[in-house]
C-alpha atoms as a PDB file:
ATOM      1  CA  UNK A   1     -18.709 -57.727-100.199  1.00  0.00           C
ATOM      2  CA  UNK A   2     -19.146 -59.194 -96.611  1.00  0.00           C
ATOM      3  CA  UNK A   3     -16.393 -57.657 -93.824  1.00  0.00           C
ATOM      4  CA  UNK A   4     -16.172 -58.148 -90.567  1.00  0.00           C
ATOM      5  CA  UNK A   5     -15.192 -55.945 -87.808  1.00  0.00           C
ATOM      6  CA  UNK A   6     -13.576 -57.666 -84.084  1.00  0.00           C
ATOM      7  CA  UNK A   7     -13.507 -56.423 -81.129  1.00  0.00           C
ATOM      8  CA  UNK A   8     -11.532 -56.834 -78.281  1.00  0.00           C
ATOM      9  CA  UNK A   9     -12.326 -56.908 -74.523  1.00  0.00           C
ATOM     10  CA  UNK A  10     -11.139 -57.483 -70.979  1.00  0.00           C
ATOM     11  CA  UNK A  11     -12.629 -58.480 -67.970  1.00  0.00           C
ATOM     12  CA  UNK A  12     -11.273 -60.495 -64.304  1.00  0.00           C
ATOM     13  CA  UNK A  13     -13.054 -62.893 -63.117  1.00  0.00           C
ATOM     14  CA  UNK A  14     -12.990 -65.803 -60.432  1.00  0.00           C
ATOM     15  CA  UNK A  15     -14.415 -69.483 -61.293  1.00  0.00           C
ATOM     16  CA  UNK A  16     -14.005 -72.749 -60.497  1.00  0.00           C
ATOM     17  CA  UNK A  17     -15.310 -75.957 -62.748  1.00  0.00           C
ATOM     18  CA  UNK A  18     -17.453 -78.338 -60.904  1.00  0.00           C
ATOM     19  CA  UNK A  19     -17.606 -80.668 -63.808  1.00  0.00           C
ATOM     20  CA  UNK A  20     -13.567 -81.452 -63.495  1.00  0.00           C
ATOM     21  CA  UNK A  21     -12.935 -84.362 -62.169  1.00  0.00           C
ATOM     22  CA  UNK A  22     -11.638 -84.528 -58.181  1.00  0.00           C
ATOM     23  CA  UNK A  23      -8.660 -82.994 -57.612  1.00  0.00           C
ATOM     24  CA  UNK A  24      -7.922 -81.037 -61.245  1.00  0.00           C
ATOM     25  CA  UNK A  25      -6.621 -77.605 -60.395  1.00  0.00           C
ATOM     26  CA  UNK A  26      -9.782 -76.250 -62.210  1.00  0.00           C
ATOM     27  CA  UNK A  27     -11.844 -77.817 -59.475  1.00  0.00           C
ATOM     28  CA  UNK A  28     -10.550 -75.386 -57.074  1.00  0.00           C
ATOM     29  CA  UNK A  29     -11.361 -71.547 -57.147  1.00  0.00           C
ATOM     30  CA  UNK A  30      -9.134 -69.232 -59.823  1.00  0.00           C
ATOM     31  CA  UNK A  31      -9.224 -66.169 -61.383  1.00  0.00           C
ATOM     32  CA  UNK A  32      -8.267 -65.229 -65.068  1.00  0.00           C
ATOM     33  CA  UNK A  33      -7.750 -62.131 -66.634  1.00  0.00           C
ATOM     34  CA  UNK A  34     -10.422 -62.876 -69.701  1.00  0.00           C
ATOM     35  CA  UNK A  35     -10.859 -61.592 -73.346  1.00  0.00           C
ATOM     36  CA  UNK A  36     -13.846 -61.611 -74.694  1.00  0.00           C
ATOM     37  CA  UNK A  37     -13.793 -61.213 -78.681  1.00  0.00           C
ATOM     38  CA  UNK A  38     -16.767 -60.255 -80.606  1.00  0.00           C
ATOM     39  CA  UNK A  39     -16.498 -60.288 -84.244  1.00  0.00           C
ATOM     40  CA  UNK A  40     -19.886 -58.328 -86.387  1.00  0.00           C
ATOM     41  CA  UNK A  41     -20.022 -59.255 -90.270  1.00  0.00           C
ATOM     42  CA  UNK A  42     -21.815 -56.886 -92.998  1.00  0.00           C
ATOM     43  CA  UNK A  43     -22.078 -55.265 -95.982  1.00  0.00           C
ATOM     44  CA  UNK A  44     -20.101 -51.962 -96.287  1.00  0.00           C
ATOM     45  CA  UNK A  45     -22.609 -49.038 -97.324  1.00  0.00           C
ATOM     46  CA  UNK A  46     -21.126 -47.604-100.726  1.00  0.00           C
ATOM     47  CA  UNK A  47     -21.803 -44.215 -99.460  1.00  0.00           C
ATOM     48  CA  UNK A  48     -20.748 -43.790 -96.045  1.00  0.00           C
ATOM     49  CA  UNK A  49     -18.168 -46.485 -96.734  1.00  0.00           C
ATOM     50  CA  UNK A  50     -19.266 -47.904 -93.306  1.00  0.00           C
ATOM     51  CA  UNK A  51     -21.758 -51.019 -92.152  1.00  0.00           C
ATOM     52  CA  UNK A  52     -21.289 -50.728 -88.450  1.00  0.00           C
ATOM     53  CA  UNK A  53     -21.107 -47.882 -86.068  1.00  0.00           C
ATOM     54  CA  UNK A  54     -18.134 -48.763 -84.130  1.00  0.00           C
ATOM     55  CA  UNK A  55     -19.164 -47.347 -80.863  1.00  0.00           C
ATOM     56  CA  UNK A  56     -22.527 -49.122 -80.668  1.00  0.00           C
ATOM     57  CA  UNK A  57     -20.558 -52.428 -80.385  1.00  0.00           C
ATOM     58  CA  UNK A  58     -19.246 -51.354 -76.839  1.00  0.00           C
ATOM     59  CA  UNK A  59     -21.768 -49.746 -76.258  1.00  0.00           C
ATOM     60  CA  UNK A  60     -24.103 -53.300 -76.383  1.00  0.00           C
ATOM     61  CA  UNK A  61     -20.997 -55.089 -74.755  1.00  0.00           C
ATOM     62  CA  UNK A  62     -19.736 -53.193 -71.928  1.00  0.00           C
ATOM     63  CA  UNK A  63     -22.656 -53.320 -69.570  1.00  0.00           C
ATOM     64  CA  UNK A  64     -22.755 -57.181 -70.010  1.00  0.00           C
ATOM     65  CA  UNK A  65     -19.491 -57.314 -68.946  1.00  0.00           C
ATOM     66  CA  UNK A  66     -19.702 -55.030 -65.961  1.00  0.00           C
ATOM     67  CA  UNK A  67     -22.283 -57.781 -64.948  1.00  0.00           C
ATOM     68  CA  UNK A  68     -18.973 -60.338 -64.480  1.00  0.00           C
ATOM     69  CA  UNK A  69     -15.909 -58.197 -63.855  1.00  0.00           C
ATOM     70  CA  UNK A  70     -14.566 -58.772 -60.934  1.00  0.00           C
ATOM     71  CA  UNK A  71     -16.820 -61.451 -59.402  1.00  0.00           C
ATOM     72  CA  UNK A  72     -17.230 -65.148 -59.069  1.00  0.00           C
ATOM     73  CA  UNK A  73     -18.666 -66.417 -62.542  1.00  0.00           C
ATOM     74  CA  UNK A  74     -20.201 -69.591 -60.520  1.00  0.00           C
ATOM     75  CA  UNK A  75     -22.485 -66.872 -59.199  1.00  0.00           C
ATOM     76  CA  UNK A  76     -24.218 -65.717 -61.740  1.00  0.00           C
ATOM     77  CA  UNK A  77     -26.884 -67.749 -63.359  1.00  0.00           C
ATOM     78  CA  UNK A  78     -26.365 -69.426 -66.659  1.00  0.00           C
ATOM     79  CA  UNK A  79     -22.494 -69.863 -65.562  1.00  0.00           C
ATOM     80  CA  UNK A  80     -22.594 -72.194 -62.386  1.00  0.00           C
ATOM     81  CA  UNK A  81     -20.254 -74.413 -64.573  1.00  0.00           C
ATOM     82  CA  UNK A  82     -18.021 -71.527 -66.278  1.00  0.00           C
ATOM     83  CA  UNK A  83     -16.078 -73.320 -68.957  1.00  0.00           C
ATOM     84  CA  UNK A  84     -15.350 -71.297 -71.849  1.00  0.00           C
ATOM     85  CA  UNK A  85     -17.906 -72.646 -74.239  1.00  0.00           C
ATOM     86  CA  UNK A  86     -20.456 -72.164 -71.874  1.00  0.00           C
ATOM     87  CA  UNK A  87     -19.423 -68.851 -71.212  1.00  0.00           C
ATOM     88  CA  UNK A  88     -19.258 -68.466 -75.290  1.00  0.00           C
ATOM     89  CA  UNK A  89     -23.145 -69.244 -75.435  1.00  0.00           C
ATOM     90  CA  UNK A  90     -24.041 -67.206 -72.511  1.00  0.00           C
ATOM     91  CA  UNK A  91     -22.369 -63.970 -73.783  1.00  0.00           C
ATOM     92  CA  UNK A  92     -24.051 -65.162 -77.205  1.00  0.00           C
ATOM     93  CA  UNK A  93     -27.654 -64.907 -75.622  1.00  0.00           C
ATOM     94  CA  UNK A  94     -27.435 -61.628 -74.278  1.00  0.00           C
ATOM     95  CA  UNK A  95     -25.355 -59.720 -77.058  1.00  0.00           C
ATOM     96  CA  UNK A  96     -27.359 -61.013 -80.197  1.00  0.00           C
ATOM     97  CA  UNK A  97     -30.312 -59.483 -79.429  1.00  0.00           C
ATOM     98  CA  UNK A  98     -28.767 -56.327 -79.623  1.00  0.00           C
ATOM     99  CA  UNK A  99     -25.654 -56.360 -82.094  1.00  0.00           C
ATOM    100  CA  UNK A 100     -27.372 -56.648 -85.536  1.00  0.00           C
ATOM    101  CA  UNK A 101     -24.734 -59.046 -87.692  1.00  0.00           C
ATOM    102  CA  UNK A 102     -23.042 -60.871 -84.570  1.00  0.00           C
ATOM    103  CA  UNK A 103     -21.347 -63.445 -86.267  1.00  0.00           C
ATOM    104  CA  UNK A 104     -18.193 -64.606 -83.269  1.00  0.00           C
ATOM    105  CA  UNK A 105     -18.139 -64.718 -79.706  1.00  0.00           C
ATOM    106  CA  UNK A 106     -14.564 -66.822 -78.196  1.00  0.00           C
END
């Protein structure tokens, strides 16, 4: 049987959206308190009754994160236009590589 496990975290962050057309509020600079959900799906291990270690998850996420909290998301490369499903992929990129059975990033 396939499960999946989410996980929850927050970050703040400034941005403003280039693409928005003249004078939208999203033009000009914001900030947001984020979440950033990532979900891992598996197989649950009849013995240990497990498929994921739990803390590995943060582990992988947390120093991503630390890379955005607090700062301008226009600043960092890959997010000079910060809408959310940009944002989705980018996150996507860097945490696949190391979370084994990433299935969700919103």
């Amino acid at each position: 049987m396939q499960i999946s496990l989410r996980r929850k975290f927050d970050f703040e962050a400034a941005q403003h959206l280039p693409s928005f057309p003249e004078g939208h509020k999203c033009r000009r600079m914001h900030g947001h308190s984020f979440q950033l959900e990532v979900v891992v799906t598996g197989t649950v291990d009849p013995k240990t009754g497990l498929f994921y270690d739990h803390g590995k998850i943060a582990d992988v996420v947390r120093p991503v994160l630390e890379k955005l909290d607090h700062t301008c998301l226009n600043e960092t490369p890959g997010l000079e236009n910060p809408t959310l499903e940009r944002m989705a992929q980018w996150f996507w990129d860097r945490l696949a590589p190391d979370l084994p059975g990433l299935s969700e990033v919103t």
